[in-house]
C-alpha atoms as a PDB file:
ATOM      1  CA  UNK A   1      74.158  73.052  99.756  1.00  0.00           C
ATOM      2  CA  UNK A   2      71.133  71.709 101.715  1.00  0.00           C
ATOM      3  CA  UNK A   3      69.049  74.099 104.732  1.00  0.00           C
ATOM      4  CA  UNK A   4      70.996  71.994 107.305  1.00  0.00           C
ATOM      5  CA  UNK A   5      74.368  72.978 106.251  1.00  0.00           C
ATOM      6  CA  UNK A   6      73.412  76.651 105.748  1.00  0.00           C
ATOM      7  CA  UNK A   7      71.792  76.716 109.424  1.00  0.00           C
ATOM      8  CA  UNK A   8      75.114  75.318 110.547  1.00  0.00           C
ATOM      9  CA  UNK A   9      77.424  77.900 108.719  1.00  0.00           C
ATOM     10  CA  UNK A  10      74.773  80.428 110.082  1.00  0.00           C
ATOM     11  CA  UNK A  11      74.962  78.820 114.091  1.00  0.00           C
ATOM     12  CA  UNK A  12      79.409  79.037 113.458  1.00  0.00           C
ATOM     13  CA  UNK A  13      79.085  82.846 112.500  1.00  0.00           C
ATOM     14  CA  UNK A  14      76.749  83.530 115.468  1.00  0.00           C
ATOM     15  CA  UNK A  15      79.090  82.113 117.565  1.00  0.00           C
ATOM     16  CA  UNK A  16      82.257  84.435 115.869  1.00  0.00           C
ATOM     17  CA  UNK A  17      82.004  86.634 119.174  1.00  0.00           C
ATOM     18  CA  UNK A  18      83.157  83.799 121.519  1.00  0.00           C
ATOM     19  CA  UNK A  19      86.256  83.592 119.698  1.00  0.00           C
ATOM     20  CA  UNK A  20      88.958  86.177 120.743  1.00  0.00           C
ATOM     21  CA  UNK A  21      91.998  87.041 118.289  1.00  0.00           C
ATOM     22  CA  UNK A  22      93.858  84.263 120.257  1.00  0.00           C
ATOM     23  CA  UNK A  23      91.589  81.629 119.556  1.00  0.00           C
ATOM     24  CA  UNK A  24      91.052  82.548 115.767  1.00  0.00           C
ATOM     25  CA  UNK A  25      92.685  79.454 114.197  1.00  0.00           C
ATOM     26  CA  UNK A  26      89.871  77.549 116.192  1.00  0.00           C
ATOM     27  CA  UNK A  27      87.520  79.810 114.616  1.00  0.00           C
ATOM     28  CA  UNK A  28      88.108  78.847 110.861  1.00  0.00           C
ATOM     29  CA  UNK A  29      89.121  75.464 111.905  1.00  0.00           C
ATOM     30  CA  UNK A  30      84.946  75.085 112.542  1.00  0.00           C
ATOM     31  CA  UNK A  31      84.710  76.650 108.986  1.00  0.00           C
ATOM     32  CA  UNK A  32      87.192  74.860 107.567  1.00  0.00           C
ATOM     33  CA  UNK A  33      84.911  71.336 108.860  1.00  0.00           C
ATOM     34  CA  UNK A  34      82.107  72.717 107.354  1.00  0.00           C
ATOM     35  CA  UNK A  35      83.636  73.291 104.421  1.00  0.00           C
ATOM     36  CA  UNK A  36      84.968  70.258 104.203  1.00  0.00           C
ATOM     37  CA  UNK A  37      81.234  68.862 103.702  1.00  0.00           C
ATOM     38  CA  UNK A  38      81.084  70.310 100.255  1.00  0.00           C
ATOM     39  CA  UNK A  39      81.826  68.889  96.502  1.00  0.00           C
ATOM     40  CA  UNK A  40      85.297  70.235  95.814  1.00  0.00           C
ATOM     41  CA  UNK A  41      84.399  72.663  93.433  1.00  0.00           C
ATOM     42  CA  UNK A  42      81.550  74.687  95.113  1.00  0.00           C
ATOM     43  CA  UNK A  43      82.716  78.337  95.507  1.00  0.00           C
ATOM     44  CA  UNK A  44      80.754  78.343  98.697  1.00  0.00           C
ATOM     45  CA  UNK A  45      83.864  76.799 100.443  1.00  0.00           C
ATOM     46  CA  UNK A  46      86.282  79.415  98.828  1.00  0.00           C
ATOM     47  CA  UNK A  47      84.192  82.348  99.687  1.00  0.00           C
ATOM     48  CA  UNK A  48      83.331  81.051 103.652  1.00  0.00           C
ATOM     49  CA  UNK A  49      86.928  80.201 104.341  1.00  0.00           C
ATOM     50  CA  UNK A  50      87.858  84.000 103.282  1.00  0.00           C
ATOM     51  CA  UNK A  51      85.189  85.229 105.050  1.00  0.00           C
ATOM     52  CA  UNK A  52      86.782  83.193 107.990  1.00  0.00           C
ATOM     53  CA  UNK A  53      90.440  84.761 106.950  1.00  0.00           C
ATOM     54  CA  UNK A  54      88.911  87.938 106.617  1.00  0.00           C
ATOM     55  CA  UNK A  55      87.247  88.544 109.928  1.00  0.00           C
ATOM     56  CA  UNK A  56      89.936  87.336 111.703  1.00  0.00           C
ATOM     57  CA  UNK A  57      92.141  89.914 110.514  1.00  0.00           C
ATOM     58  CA  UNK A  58      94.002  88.313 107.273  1.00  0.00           C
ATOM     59  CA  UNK A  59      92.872  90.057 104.140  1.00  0.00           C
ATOM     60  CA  UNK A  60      95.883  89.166 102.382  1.00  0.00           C
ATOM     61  CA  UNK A  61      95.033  85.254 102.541  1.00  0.00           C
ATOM     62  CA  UNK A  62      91.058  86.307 102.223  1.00  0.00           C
ATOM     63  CA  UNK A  63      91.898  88.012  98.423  1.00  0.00           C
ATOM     64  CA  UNK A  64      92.795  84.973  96.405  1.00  0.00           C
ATOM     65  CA  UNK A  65      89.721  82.872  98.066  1.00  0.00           C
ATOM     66  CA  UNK A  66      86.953  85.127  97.378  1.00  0.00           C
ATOM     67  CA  UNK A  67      88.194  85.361  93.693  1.00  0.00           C
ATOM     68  CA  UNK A  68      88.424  81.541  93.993  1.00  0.00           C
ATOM     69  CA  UNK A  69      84.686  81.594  94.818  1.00  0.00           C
ATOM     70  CA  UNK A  70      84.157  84.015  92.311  1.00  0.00           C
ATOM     71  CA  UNK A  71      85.585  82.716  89.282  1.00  0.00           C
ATOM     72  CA  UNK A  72      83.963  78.989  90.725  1.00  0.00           C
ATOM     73  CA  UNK A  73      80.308  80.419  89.671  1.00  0.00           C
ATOM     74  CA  UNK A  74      79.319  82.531  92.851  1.00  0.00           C
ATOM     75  CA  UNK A  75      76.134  84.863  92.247  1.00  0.00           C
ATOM     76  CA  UNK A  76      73.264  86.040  93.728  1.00  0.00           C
ATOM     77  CA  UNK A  77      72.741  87.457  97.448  1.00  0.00           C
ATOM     78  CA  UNK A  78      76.748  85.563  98.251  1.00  0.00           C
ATOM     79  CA  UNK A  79      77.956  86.612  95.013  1.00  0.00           C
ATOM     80  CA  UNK A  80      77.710  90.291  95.754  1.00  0.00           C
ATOM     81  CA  UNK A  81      78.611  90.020  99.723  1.00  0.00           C
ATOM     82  CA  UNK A  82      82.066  88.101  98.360  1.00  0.00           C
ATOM     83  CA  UNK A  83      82.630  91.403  96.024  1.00  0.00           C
ATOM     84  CA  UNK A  84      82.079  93.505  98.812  1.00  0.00           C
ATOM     85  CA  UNK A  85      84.389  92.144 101.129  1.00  0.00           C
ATOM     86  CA  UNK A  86      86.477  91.452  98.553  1.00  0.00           C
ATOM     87  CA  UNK A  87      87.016  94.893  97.522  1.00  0.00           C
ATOM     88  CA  UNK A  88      87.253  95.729 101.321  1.00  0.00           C
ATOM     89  CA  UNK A  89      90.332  93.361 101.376  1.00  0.00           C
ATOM     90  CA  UNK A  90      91.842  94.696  98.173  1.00  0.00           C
ATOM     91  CA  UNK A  91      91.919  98.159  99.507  1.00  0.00           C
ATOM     92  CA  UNK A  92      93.349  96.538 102.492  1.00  0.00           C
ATOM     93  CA  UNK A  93      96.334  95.236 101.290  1.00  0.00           C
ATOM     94  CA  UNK A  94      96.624  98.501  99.191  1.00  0.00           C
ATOM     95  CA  UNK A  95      94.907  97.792  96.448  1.00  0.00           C
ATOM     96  CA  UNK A  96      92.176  99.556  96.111  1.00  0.00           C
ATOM     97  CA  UNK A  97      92.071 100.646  92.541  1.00  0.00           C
ATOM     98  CA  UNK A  98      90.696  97.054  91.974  1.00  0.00           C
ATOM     99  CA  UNK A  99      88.416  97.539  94.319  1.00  0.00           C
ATOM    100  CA  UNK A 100      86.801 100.546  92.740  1.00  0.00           C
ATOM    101  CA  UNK A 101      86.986  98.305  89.255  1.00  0.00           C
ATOM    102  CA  UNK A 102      85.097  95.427  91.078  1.00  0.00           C
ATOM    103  CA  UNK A 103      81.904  97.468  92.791  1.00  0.00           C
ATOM    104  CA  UNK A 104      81.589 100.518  90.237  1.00  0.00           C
ATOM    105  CA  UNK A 105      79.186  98.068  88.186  1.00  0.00           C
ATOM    106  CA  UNK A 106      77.582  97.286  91.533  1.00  0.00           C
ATOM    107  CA  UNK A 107      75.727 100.936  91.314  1.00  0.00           C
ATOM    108  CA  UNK A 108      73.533  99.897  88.537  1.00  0.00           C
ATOM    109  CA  UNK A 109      72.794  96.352  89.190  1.00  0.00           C
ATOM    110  CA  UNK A 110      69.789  94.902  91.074  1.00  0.00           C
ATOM    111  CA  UNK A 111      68.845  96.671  94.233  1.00  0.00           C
ATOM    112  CA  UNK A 112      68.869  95.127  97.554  1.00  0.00           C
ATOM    113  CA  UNK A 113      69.381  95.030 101.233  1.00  0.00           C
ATOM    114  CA  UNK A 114      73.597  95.619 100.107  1.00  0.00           C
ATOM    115  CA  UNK A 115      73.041  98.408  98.738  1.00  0.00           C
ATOM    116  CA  UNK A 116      74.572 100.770 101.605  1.00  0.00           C
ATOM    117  CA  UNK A 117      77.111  98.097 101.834  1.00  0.00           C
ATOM    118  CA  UNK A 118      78.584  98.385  98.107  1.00  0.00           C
ATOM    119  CA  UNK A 119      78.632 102.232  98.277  1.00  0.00           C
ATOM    120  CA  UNK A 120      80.676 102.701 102.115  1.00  0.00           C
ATOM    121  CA  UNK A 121      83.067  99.473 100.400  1.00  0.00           C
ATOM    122  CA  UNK A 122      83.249 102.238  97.116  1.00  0.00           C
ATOM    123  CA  UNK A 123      83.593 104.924  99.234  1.00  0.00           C
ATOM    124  CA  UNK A 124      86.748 103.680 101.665  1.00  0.00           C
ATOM    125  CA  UNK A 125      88.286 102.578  98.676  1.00  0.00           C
ATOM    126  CA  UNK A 126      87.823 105.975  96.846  1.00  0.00           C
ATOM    127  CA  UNK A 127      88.620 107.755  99.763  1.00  0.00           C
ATOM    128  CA  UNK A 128      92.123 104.836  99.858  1.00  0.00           C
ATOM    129  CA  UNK A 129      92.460 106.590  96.053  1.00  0.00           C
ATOM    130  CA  UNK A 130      92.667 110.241  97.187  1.00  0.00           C
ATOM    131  CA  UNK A 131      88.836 110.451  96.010  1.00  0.00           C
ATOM    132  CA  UNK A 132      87.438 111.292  98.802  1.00  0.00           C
ATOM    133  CA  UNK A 133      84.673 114.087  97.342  1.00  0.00           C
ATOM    134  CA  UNK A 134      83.295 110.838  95.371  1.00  0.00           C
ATOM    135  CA  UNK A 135      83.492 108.977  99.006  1.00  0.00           C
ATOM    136  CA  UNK A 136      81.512 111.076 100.683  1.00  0.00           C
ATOM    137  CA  UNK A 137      79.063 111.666  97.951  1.00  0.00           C
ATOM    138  CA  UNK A 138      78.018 107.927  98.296  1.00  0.00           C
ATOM    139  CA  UNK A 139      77.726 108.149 101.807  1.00  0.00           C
ATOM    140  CA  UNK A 140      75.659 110.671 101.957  1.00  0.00           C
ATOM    141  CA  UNK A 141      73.611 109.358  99.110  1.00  0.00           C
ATOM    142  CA  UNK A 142      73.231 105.837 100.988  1.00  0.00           C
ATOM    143  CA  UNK A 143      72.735 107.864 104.228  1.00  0.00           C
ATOM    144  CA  UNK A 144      69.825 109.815 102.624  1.00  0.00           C
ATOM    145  CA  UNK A 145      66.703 107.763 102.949  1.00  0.00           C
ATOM    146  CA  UNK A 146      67.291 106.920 106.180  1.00  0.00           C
ATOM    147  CA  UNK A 147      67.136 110.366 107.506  1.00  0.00           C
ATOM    148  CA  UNK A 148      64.122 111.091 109.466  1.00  0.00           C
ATOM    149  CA  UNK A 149      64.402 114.324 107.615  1.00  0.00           C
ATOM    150  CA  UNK A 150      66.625 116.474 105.275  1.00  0.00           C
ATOM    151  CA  UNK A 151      66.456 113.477 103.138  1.00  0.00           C
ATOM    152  CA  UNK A 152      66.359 115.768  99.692  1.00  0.00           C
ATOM    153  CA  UNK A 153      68.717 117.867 100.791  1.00  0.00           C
ATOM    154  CA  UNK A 154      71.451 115.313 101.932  1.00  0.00           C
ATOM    155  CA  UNK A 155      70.470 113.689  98.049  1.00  0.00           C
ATOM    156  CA  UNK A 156      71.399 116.814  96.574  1.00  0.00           C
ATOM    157  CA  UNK A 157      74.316 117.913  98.319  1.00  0.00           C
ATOM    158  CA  UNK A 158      75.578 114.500  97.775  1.00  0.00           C
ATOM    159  CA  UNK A 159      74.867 115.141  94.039  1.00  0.00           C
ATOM    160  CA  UNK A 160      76.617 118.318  94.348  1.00  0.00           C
ATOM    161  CA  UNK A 161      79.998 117.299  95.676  1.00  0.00           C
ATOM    162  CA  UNK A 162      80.774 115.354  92.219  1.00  0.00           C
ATOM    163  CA  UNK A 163      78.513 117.358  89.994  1.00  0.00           C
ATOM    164  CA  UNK A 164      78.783 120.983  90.229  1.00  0.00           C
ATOM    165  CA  UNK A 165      75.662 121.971  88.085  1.00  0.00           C
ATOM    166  CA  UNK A 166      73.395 119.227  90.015  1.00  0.00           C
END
């Protein structure tokens, strides 16, 4: 979609806060209108109306839309946020198995600013599995390099609580 429609869909998100839980539906109603400005099969209108289910407390109607934007071709920067949250909403609704499935592969793909994001999504759906050693290993290896200091030692201990010999 054109710069004009993303600064809108950005302008409706910064607004999010001035919607309480009351006035939600009026909250992905704006979505929804924006959405309704796209060709019918872009999987940006799949992924923003979950992300407009999602934050306002549905999971369980945010699941089949982000695989909806998914399986419709959505990559890049969008692409990973919508398996984030999507594996976030999975774990939600008590699946979080398929969560793990979804952002395991997320480890070893291209580095950026979601990093931290994919491993505490990993992590609470580990931790969802009983796995919580693995959890906590990712958050402390995400938490690392922001440390002031300790930063080696957090890396290792991290390294430690899955790998014994590390």
């Amino acid at each position: 979609m054109n710069q004009d429609w993303e600064d809108r869909v950005t302008a409706a998100w910064a607004s999010f806060d001035d919607y309480p839980q009351e006035r939600a539906h009026e909250f992905r109603a704006l979505i929804d209108a924006l959405v309704a400005e796209l060709p019918d099969d872009s999987p940006l209108g799949p992924f923003e109306r979950a992300c407009a289910w999602d934050s306002t407390g549905h999971s369980d109607k945010a699941v089949p839309l982000y695989r909806e934007a998914l399986a419709r071709g959505l990559t890049g920067y969008k692409g990973r946020r919508a398996k984030i949250q999507l594996s976030s909403s999975l774990r939600n609704v008590g699946q979080p198995e398929e969560g793990v499935k979804l952002l395991t592969p997320e480890l070893d793909g291209p580095s950026d600013e979601l990093d931290d994001a994919v491993r505490a999504a990993l992590a609470l759906c580990l931790s969802s599995l009983g796995r919580d050693r693995e959890g906590l290993a990712l958050v402390l290896g995400a938490l690392a390099p922001h440390l002031p200091r300790y930063q080696r030692s957090m890396a290792n201990y991290a390294r430690a609580l899955v790998d014994p010999e590390a």
